[in-house]
N, C-alpha and C. Protein backbone atom coordinates (compact mmCIF):
# COMPACT_ATOMS: atom_id res chain seq x y z
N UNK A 1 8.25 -4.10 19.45
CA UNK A 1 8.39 -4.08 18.01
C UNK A 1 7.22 -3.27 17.43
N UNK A 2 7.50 -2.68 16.21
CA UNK A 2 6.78 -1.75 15.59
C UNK A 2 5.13 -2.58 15.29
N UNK A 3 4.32 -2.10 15.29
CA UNK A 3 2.91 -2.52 14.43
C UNK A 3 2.53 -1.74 13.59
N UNK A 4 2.02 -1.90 12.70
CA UNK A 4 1.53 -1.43 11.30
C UNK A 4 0.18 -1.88 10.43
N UNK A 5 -0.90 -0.81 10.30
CA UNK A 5 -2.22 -1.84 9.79
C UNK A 5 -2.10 -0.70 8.38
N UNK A 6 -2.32 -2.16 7.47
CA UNK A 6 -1.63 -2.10 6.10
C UNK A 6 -2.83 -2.45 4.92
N UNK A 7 -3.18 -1.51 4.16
CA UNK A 7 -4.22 -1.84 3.29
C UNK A 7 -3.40 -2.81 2.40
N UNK A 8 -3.48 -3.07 1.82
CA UNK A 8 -3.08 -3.74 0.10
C UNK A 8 -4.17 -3.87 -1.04
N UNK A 9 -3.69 -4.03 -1.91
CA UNK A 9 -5.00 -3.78 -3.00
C UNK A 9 -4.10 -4.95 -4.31
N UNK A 10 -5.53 -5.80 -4.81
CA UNK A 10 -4.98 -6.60 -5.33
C UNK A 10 -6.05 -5.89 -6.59
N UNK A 11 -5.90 -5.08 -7.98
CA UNK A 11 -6.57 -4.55 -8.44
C UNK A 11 -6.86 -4.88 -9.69
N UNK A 12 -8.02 -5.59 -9.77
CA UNK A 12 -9.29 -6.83 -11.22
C UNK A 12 -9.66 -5.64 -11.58
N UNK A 13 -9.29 -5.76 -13.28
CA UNK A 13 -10.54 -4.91 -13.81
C UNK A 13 -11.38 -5.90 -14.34
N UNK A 14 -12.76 -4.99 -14.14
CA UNK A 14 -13.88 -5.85 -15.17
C UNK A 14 -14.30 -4.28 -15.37
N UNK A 15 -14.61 -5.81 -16.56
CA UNK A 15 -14.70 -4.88 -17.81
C UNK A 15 -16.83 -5.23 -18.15
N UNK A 16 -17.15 -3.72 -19.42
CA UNK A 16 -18.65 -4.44 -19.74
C UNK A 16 -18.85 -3.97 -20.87
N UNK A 17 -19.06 -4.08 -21.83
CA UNK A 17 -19.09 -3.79 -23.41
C UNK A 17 -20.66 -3.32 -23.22
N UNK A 18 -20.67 -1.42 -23.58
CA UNK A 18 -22.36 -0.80 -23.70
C UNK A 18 -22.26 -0.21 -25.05
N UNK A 19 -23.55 -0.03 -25.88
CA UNK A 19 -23.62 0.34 -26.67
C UNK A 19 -24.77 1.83 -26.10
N UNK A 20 -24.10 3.02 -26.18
CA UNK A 20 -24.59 3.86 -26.24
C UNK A 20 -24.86 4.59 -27.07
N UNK A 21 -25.85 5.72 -26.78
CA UNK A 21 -26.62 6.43 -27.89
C UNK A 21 -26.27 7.96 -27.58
N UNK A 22 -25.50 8.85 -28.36
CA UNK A 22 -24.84 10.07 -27.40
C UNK A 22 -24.85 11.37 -28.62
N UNK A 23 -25.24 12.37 -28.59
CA UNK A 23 -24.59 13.35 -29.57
C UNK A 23 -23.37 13.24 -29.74
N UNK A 24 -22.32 12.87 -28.88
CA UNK A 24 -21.07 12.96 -29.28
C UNK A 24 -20.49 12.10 -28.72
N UNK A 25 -18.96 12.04 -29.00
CA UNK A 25 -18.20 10.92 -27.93
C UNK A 25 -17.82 11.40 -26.49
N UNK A 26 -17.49 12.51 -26.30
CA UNK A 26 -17.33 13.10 -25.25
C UNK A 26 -18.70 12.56 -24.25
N UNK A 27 -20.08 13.01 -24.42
CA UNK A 27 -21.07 12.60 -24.18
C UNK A 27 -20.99 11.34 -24.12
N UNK A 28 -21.05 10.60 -25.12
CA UNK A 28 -20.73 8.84 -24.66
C UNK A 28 -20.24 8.25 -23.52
N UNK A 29 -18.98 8.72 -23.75
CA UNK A 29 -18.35 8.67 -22.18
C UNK A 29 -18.74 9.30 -21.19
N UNK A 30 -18.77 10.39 -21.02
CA UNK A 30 -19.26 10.35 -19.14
C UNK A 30 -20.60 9.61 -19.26
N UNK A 31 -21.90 9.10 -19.93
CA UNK A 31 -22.50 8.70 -19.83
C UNK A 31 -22.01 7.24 -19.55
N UNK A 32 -21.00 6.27 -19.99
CA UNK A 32 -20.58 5.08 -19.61
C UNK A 32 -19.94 5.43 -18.35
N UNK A 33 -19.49 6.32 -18.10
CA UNK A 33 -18.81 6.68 -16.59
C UNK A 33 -19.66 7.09 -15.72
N UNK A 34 -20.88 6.93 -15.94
CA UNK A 34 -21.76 7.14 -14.91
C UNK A 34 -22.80 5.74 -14.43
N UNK A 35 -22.70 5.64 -13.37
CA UNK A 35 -23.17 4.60 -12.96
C UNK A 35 -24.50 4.59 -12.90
N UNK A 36 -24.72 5.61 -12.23
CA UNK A 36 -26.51 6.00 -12.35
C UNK A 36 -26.97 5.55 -13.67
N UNK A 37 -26.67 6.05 -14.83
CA UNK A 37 -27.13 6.34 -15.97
C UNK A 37 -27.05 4.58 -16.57
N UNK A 38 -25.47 4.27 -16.76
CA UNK A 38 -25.47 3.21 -16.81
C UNK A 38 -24.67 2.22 -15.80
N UNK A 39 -25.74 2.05 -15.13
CA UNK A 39 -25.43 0.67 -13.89
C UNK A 39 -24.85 -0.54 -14.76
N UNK A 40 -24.29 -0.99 -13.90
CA UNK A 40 -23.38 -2.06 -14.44
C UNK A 40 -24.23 -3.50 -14.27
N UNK A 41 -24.17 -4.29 -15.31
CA UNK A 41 -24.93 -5.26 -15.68
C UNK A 41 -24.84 -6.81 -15.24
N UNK A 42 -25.53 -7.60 -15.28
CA UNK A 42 -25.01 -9.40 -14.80
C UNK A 42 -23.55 -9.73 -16.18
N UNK A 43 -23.65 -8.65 -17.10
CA UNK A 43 -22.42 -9.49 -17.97
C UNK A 43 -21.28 -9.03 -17.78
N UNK A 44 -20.93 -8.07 -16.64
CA UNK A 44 -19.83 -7.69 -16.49
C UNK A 44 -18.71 -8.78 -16.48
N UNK A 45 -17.84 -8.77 -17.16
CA UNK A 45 -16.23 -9.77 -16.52
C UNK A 45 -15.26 -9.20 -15.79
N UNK A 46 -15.11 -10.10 -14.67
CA UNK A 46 -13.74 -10.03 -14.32
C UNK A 46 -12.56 -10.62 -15.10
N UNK A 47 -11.68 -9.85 -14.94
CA UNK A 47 -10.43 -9.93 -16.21
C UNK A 47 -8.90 -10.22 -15.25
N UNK A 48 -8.95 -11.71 -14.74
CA UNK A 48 -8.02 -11.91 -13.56
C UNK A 48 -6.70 -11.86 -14.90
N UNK A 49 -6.71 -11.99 -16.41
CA UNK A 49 -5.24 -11.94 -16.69
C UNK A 49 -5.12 -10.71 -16.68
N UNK A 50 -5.64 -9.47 -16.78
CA UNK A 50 -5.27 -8.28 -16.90
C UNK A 50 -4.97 -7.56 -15.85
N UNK A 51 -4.89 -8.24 -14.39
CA UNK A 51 -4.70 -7.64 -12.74
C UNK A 51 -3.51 -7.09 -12.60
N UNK A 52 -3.52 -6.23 -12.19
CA UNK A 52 -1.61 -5.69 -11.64
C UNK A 52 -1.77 -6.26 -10.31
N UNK A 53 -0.29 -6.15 -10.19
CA UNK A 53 0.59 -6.82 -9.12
C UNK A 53 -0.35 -5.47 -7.57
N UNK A 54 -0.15 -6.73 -6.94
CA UNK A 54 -0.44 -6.01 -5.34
C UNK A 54 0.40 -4.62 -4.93
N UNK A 55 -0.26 -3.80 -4.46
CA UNK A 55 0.19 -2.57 -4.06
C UNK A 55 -0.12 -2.30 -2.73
N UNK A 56 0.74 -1.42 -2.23
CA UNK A 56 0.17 -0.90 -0.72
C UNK A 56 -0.74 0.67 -0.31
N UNK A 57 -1.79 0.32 -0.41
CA UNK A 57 -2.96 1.49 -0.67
C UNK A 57 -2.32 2.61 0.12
N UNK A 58 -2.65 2.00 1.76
CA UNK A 58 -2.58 2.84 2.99
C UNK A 58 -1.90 2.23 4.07
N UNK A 59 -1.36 3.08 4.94
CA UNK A 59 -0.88 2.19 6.32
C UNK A 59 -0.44 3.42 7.19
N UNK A 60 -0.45 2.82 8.58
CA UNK A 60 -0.31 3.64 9.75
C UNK A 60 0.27 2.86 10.55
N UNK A 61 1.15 3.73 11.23
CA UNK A 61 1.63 2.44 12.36
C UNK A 61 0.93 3.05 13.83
N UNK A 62 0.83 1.43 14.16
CA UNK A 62 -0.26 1.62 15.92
C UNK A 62 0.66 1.48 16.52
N UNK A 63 0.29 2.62 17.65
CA UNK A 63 1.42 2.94 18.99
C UNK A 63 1.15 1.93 19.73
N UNK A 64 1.86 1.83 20.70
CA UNK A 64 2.23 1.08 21.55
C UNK A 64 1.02 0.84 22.63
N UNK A 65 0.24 1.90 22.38
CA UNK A 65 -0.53 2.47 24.01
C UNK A 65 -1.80 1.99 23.45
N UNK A 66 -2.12 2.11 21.56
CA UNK A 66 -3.39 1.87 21.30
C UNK A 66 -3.78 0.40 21.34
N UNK A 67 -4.32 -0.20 21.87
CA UNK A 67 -5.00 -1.79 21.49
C UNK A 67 -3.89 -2.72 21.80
N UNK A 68 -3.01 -2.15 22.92
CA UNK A 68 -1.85 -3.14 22.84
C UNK A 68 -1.90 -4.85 22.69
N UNK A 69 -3.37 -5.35 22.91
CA UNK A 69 -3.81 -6.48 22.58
C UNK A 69 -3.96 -7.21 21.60
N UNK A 70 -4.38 -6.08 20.55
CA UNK A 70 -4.57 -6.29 19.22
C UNK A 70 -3.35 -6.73 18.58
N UNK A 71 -3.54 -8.27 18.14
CA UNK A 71 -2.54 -8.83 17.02
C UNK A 71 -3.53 -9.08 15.63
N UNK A 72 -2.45 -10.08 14.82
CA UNK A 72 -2.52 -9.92 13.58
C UNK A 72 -3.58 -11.64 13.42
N UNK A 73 -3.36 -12.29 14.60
CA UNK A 73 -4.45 -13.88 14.27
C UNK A 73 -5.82 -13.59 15.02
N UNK A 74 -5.82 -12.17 15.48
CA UNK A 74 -6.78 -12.11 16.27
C UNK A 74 -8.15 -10.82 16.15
N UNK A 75 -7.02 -10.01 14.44
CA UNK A 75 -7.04 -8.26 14.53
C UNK A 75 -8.53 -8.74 13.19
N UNK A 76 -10.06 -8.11 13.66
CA UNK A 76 -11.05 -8.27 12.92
C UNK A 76 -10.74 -6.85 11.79
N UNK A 77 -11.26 -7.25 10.21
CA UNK A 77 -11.12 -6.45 9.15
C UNK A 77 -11.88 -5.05 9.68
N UNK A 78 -12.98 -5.08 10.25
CA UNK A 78 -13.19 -3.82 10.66
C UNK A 78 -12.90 -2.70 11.75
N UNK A 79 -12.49 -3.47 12.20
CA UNK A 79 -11.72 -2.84 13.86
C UNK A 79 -10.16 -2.37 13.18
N UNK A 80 -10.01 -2.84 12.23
CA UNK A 80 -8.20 -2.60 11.10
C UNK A 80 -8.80 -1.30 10.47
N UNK A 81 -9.53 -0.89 9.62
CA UNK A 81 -10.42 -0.33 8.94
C UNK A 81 -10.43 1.03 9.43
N UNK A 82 -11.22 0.88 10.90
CA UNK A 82 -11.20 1.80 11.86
C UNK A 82 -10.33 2.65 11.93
N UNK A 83 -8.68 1.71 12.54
CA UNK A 83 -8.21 2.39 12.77
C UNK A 83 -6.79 3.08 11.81
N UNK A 84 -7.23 2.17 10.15
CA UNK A 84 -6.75 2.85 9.66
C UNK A 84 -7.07 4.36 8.83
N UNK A 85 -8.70 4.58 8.88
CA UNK A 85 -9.15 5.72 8.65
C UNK A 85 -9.75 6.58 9.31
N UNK A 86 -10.17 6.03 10.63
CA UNK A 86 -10.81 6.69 11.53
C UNK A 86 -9.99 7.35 12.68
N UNK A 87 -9.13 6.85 12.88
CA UNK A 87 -8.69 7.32 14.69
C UNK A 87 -7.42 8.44 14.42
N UNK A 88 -7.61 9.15 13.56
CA UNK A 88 -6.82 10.19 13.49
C UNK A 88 -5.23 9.94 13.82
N UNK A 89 -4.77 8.90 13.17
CA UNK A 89 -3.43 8.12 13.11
C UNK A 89 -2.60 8.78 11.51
N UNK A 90 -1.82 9.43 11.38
CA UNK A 90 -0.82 9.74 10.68
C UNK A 90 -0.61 8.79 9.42
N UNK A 91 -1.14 8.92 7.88
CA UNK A 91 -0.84 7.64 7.36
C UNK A 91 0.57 7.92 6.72
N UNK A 92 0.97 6.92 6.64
CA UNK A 92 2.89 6.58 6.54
C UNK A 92 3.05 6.90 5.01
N UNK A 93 4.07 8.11 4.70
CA UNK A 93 4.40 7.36 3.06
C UNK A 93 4.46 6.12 2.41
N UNK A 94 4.06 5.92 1.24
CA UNK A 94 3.99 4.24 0.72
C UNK A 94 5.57 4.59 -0.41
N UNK A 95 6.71 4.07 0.04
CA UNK A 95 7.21 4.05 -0.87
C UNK A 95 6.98 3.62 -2.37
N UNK A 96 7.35 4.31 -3.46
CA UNK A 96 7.03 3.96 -4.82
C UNK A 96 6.64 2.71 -5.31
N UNK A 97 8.11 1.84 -4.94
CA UNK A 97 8.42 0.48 -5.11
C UNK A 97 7.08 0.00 -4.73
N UNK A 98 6.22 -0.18 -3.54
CA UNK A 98 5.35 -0.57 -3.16
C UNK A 98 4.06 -0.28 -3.67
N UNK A 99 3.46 0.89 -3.79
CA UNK A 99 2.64 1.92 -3.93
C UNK A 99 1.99 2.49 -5.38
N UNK A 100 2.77 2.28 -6.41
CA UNK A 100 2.95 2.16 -7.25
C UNK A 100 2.14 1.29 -8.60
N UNK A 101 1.49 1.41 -9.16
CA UNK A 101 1.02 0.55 -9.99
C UNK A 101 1.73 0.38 -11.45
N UNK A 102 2.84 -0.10 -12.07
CA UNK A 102 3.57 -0.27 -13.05
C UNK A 102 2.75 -0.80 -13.94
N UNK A 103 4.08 -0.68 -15.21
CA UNK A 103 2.97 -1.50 -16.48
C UNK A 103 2.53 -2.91 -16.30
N UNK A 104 2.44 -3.17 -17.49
CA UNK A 104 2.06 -4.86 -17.26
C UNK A 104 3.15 -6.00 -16.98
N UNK A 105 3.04 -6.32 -15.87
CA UNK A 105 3.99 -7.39 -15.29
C UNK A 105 3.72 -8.58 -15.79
N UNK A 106 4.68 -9.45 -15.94
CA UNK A 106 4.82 -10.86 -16.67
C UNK A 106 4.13 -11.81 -15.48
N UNK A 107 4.42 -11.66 -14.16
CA UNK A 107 4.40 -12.50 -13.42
C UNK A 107 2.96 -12.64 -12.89
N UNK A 108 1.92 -11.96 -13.36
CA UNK A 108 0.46 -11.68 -12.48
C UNK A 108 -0.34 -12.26 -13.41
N UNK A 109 -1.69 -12.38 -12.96
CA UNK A 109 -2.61 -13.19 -13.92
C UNK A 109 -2.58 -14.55 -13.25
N UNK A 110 -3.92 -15.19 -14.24
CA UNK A 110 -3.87 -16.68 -14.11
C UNK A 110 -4.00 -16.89 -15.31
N UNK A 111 -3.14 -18.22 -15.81
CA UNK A 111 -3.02 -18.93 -17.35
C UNK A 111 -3.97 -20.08 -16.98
């Protein structure tokens, strides 16, 4: 049977309210878009009602020949990692449906 090592991404924004000082707005912004400039602070929030639904980042499927040992109660996050960016493995189209980040879904969040 096929194997497959499968990113997913469950994607929180936090958010951080800066008051900057800029000749312009253009300037404003990349200055908030810069981390250097402005590092992100202890008041940042995470914003779990505003999360989209799970997506599938990346994935590759493992041959038969690689790690034939390697399962899924046994497979460590970095040895997955590896070999989904490192070992020169083919990554798979993510169909849309999957892959995809849509508008705001009813069903995500916590109330």
């Amino acid at each position: 049977m096929p194997r497959y090592i499968i990113e997913r991404q469950y994607l929180v924004p936090i958010y951080e309210h800066l008051l900057v000082e800029a000749p312009s707005f253009e300037a404003a912004c990349c200055e908030a878009l810069d981390d250097h400039v402005q590092p992100w602070g202890d008041d940042a929030q995470i914003d779990f009602d505003n999360a989209h639904s799970t997506t599938i980042a990346q994935a590759v499927e493992l041959p038969e020949t690689l790690e034939p040992e390697l399962c899924a109660e046994t497979a460590d996050r970095y040895v997955l990692s590896d070999f989904l960016y490192c070992s020169d493995l083919d990554p798979l189209p993510i169909p849309p449906e999957f892959g995809e980040i849509s508008g705001q879904e009813e069903d995500i969040g916590f109330s």
